[in-house]
Protein backbone atom coordinates (compact mmCIF):
# COMPACT_ATOMS: atom_id res chain seq x y z
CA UNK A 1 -42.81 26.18 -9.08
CA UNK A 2 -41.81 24.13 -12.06
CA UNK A 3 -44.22 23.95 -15.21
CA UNK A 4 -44.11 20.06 -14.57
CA UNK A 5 -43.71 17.40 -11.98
CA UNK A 6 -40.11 15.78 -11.47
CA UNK A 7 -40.32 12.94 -13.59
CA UNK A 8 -40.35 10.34 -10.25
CA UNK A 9 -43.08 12.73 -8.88
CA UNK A 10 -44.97 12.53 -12.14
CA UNK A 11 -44.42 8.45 -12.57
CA UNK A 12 -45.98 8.02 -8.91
CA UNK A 13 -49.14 10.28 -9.34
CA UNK A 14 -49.59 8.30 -12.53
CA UNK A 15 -49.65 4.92 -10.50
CA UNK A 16 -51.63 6.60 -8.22
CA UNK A 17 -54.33 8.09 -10.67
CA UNK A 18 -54.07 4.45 -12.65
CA UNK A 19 -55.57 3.16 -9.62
CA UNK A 20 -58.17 5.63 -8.70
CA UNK A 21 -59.32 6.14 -12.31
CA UNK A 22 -60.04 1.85 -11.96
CA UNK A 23 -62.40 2.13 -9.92
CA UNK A 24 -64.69 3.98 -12.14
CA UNK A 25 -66.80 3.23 -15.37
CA UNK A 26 -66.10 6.33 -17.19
CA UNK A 27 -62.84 7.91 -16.31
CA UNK A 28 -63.90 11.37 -16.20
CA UNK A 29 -66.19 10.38 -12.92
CA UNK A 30 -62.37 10.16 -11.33
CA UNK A 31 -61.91 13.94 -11.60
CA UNK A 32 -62.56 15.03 -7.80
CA UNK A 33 -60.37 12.38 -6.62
CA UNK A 34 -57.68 13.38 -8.93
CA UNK A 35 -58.32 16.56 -7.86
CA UNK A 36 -57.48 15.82 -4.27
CA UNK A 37 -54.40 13.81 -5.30
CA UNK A 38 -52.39 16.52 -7.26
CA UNK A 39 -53.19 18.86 -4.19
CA UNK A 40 -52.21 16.38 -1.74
CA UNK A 41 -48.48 17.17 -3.95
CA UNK A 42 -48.24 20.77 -4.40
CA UNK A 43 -50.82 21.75 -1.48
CA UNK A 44 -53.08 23.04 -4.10
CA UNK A 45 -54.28 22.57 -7.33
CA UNK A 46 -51.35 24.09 -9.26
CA UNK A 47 -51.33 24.75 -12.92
CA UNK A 48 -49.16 21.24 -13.32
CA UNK A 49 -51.90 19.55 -11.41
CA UNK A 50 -54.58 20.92 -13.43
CA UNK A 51 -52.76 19.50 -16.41
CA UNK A 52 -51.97 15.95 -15.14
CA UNK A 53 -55.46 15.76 -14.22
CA UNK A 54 -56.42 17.28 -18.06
CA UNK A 55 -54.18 14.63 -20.03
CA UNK A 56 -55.11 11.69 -17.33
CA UNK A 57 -58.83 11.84 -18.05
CA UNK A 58 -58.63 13.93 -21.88
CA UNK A 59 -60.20 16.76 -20.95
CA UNK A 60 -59.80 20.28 -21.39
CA UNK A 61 -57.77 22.06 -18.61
CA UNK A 62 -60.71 24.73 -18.84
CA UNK A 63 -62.81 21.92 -17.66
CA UNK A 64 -60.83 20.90 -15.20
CA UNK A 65 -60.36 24.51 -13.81
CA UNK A 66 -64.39 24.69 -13.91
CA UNK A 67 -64.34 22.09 -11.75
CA UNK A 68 -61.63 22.57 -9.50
CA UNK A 69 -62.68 26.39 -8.82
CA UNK A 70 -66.60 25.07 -7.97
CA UNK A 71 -65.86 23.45 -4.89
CA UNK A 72 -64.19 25.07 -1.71
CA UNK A 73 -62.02 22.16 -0.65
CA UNK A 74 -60.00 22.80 -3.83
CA UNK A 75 -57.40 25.38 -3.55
CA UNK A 76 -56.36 27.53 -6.55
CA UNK A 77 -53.45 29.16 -4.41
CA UNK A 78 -50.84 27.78 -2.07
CA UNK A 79 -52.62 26.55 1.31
CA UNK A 80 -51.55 26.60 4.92
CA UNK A 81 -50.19 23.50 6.21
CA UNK A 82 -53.73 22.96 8.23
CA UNK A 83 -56.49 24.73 7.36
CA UNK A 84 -58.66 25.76 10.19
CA UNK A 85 -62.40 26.25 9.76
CA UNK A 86 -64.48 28.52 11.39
CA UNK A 87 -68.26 27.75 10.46
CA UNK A 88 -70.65 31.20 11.29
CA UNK A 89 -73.80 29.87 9.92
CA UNK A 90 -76.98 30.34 11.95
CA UNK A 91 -76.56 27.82 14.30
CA UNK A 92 -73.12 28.39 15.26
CA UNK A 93 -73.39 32.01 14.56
CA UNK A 94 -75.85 32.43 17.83
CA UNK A 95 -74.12 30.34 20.28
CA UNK A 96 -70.87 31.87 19.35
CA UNK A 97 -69.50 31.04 15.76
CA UNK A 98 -69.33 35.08 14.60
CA UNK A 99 -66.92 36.29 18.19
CA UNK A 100 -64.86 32.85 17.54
CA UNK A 101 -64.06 33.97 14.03
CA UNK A 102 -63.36 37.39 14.80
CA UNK A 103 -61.42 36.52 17.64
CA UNK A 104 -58.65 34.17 15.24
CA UNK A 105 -58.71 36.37 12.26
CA UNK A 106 -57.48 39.38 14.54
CA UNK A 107 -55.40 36.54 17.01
CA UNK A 108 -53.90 35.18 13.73
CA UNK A 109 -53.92 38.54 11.25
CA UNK A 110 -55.54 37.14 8.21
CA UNK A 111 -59.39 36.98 6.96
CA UNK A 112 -60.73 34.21 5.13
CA UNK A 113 -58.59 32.06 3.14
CA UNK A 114 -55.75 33.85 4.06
CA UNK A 115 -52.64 32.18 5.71
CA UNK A 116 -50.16 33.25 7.92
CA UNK A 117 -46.82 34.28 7.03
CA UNK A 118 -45.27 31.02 8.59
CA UNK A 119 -47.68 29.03 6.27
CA UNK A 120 -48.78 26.79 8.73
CA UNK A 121 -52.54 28.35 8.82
CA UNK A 122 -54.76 29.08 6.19
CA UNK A 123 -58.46 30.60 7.90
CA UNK A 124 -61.81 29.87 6.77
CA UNK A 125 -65.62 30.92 7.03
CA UNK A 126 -66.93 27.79 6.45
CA UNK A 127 -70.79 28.25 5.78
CA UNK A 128 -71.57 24.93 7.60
CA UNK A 129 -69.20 22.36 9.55
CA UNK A 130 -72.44 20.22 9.70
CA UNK A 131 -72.13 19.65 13.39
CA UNK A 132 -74.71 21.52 14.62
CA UNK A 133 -75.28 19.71 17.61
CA UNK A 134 -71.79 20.73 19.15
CA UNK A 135 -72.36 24.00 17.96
CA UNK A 136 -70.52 26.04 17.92
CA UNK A 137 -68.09 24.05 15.71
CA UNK A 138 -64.43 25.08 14.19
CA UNK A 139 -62.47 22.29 11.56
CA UNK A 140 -58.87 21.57 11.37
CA UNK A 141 -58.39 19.51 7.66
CA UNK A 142 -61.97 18.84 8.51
CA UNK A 143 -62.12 17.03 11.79
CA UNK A 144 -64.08 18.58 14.45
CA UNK A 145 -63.85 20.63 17.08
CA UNK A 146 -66.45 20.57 19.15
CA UNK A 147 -68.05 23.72 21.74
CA UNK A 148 -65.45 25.92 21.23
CA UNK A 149 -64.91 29.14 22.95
CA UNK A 150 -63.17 32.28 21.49
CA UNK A 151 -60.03 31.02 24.27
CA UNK A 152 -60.05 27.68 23.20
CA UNK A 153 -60.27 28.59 19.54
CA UNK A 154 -57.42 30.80 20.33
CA UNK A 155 -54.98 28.01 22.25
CA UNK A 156 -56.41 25.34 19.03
CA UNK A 157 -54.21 27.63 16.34
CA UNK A 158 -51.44 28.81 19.15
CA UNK A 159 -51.11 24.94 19.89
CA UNK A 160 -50.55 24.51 15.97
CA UNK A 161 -48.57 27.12 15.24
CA UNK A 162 -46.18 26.35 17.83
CA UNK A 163 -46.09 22.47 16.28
CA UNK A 164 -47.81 20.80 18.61
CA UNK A 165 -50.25 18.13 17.81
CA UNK A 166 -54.12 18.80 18.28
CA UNK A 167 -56.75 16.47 19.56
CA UNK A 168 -59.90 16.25 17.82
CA UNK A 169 -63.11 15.87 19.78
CA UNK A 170 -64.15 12.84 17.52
CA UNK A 171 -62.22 10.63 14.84
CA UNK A 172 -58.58 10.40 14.68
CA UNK A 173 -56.88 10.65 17.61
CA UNK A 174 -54.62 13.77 15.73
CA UNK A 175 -54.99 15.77 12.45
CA UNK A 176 -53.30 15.09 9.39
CA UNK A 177 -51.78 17.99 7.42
CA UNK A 178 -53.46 19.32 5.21
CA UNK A 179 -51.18 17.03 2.19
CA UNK A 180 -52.18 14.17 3.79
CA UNK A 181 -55.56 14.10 4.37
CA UNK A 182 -55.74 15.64 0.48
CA UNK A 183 -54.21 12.36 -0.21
CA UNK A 184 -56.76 10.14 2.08
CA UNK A 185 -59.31 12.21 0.11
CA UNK A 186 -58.04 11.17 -3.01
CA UNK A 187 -59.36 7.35 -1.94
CA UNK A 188 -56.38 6.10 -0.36
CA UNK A 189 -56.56 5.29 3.31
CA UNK A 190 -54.25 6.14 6.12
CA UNK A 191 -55.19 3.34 8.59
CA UNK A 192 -57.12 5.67 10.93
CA UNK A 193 -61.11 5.21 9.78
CA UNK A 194 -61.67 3.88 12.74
CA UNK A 195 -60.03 5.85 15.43
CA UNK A 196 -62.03 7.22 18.01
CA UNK A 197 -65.27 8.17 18.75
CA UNK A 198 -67.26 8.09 15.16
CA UNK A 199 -70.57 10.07 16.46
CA UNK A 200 -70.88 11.58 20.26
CA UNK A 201 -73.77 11.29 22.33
CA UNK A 202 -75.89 14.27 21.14
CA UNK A 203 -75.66 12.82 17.58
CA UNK A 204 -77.10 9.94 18.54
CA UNK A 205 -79.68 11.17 21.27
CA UNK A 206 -82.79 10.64 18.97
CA UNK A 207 -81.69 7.51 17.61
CA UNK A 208 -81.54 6.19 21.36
CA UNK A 209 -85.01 7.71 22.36
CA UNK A 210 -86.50 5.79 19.23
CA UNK A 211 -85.09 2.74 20.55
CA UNK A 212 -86.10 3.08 23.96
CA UNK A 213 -89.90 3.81 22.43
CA UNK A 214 -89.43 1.28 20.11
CA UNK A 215 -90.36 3.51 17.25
CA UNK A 216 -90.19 2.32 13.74
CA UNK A 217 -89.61 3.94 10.39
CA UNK A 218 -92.63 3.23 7.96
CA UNK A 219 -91.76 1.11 5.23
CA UNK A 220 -92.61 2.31 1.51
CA UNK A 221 -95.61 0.54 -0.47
CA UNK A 222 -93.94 -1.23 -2.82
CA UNK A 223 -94.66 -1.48 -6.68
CA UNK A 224 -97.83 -3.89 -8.24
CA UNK A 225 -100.60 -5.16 -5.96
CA UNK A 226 -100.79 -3.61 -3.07
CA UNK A 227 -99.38 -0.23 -4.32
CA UNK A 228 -102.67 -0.58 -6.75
CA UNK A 229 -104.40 -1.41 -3.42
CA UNK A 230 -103.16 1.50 -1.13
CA UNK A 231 -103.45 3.98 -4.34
CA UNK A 232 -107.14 2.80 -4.73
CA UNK A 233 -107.76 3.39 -0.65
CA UNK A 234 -106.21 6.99 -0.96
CA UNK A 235 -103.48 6.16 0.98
CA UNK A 236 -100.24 6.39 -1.05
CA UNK A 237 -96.47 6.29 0.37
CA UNK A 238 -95.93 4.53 3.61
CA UNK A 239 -97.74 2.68 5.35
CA UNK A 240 -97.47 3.25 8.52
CA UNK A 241 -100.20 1.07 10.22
CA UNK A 242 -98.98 -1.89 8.40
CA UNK A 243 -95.68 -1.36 9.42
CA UNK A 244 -96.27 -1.11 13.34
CA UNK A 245 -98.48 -4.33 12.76
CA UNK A 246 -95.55 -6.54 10.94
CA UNK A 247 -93.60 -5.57 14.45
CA UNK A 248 -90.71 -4.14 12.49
CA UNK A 249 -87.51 -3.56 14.11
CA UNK A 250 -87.03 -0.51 15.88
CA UNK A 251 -85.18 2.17 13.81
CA UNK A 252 -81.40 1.79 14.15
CA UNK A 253 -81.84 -1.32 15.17
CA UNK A 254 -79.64 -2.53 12.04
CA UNK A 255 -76.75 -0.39 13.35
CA UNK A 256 -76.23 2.98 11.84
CA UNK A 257 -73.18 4.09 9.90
CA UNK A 258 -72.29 5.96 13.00
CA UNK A 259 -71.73 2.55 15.32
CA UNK A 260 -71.63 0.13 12.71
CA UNK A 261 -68.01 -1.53 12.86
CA UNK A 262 -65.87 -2.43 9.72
CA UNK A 263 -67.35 -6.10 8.60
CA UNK A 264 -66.82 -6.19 4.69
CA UNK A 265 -63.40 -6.05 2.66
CA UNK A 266 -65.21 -3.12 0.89
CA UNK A 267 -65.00 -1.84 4.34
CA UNK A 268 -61.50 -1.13 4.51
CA UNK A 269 -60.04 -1.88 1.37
CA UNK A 270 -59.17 1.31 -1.29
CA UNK A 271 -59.35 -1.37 -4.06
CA UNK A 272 -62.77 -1.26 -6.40
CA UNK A 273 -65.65 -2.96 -4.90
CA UNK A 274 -66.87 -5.47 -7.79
CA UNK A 275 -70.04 -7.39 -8.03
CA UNK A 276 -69.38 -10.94 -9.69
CA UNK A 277 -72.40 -11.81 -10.43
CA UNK A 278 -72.30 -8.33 -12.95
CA UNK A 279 -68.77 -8.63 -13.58
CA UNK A 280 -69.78 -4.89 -12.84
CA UNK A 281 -67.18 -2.19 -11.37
CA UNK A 282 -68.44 0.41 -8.71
């Protein structure tokens, strides 16, 4: 791989950075996304894109290296074309996470972080997919895969490395390569936020039984009077009593993130969200 991007390449991850990098008050805060964008080129974070990333935001490419070998989705060597995920953490490990991993790293031939000759796989233990409740779980460019055997975990990788697209069990109706969602990562949408089911019905179990027992979340004291009040009765933090008297809404009855639908322009535009009456930049 050459030392530095084609000079086209290099002009449109410029643009690209120009934009992400606006959407921050101090530059440097723009590093993961910039991470995520030179990978999204190169399928890693190369040497180059450790530079670009150094000169973009004037930092050291030792600190950008510090950063870029901290976190796991970062890649310091070239990745499969879809990663896929295993997670053997305590949940998943009991109901089956531990023979599911064994099962594709002898299927497949590689251990962790290792990718097949064809480069189209690159295998993880993942420590958590944080879907315990579809346990166990295994991630293609992160998006689940819910109650997986050790055979369907085995037809998932056969069904990718033949070419074919996959089906996630929630979200987008296929998965990106791994380029691509890099590239989503890096704060610019594909189109696809809302595609599919966003949570399934054992995610939102408890928030339903709440509803149905009209249970409410206490509401926090707040600050001056009667926070001097509730301090001097020895009560202190919520207050619970008052809050089932006030006949508060039921919890979730606002929508959660998980059903809420797309209603803002921050919703769905990649642009910086600003506040005019600040003038301020988030």
């Amino acid at each position: 791989m050459s030392d530095a991007f084609a000079p086209e390449v290099d002009a449109r991850l410029r643009a690209e950075a120009a934009e992400v990098i606006s959407r921050y008050p101090d530059p440097r805060s723009a590093l993961l996304p910039l991470l995520h964008l030179v990978q999204s080129e190169d399928g890693y974070v190369s040497p180059r894109g450790v530079a670009l990333c150094a000169d973009l935001l004037d930092l050291s490419r030792a600190e950008v290296s510090a950063v870029a070998t901290f976190y796991s989705q970062f890649k310091r060597h070239p990745n499969g074309e879809y990663t896929v995920g295993v997670c053997t953490n305590a949940l998943c490990a009991v109901m089956g996470g531990d023979i599911i991993w064994d099962r594709l790293s002898e299927h497949l031939g590689i251990g962790t972080d290792e990718t097949t000759a064809d480069g189209k796989i690159t295998l993880e233990q993942i420590e958590c997919n944080a879907a315990c409740d579809y346990a166990p779980v295994v991630m293609v460019n992160w998006e689940f895969f819910d109650n997986q055997t050790p055979s369907s975990a085995v037809a998932l990788v056969d069904q990718i490395a033949a070419g074919q697209p996959v089906h996630p069990t929630r979200g987008a109706s296929t998965v990106g390569t791994f380029k691509e969602i890099s590239h989503v990562l890096a704060g610019f949408e594909d189109g696809r936020a809302d595609e599919g089911v966003g949570a399934g019905e054992r995610t939102l179990l408890g928030l339903r039984i709440a509803r149905e027992n009209g249970w409410t979340a206490p509401e926090v004291v707040p600050d001056g009077a009667a926070g001097a009040a509730a301090a001097a009765d020895g009560a202190g933090g919520a207050d619970i009593a008052g809050t089932e008297a006030s006949g508060a809404a039921p919890v979730g009855a606002v929508q959660s993130g998980a059903e809420r639908e797309p209603t803002t322009p921050s919703d769905t535009s990649a642009g910086p969200i600003r506040d005019e009456a600040k003038g301020n930049v988030e």
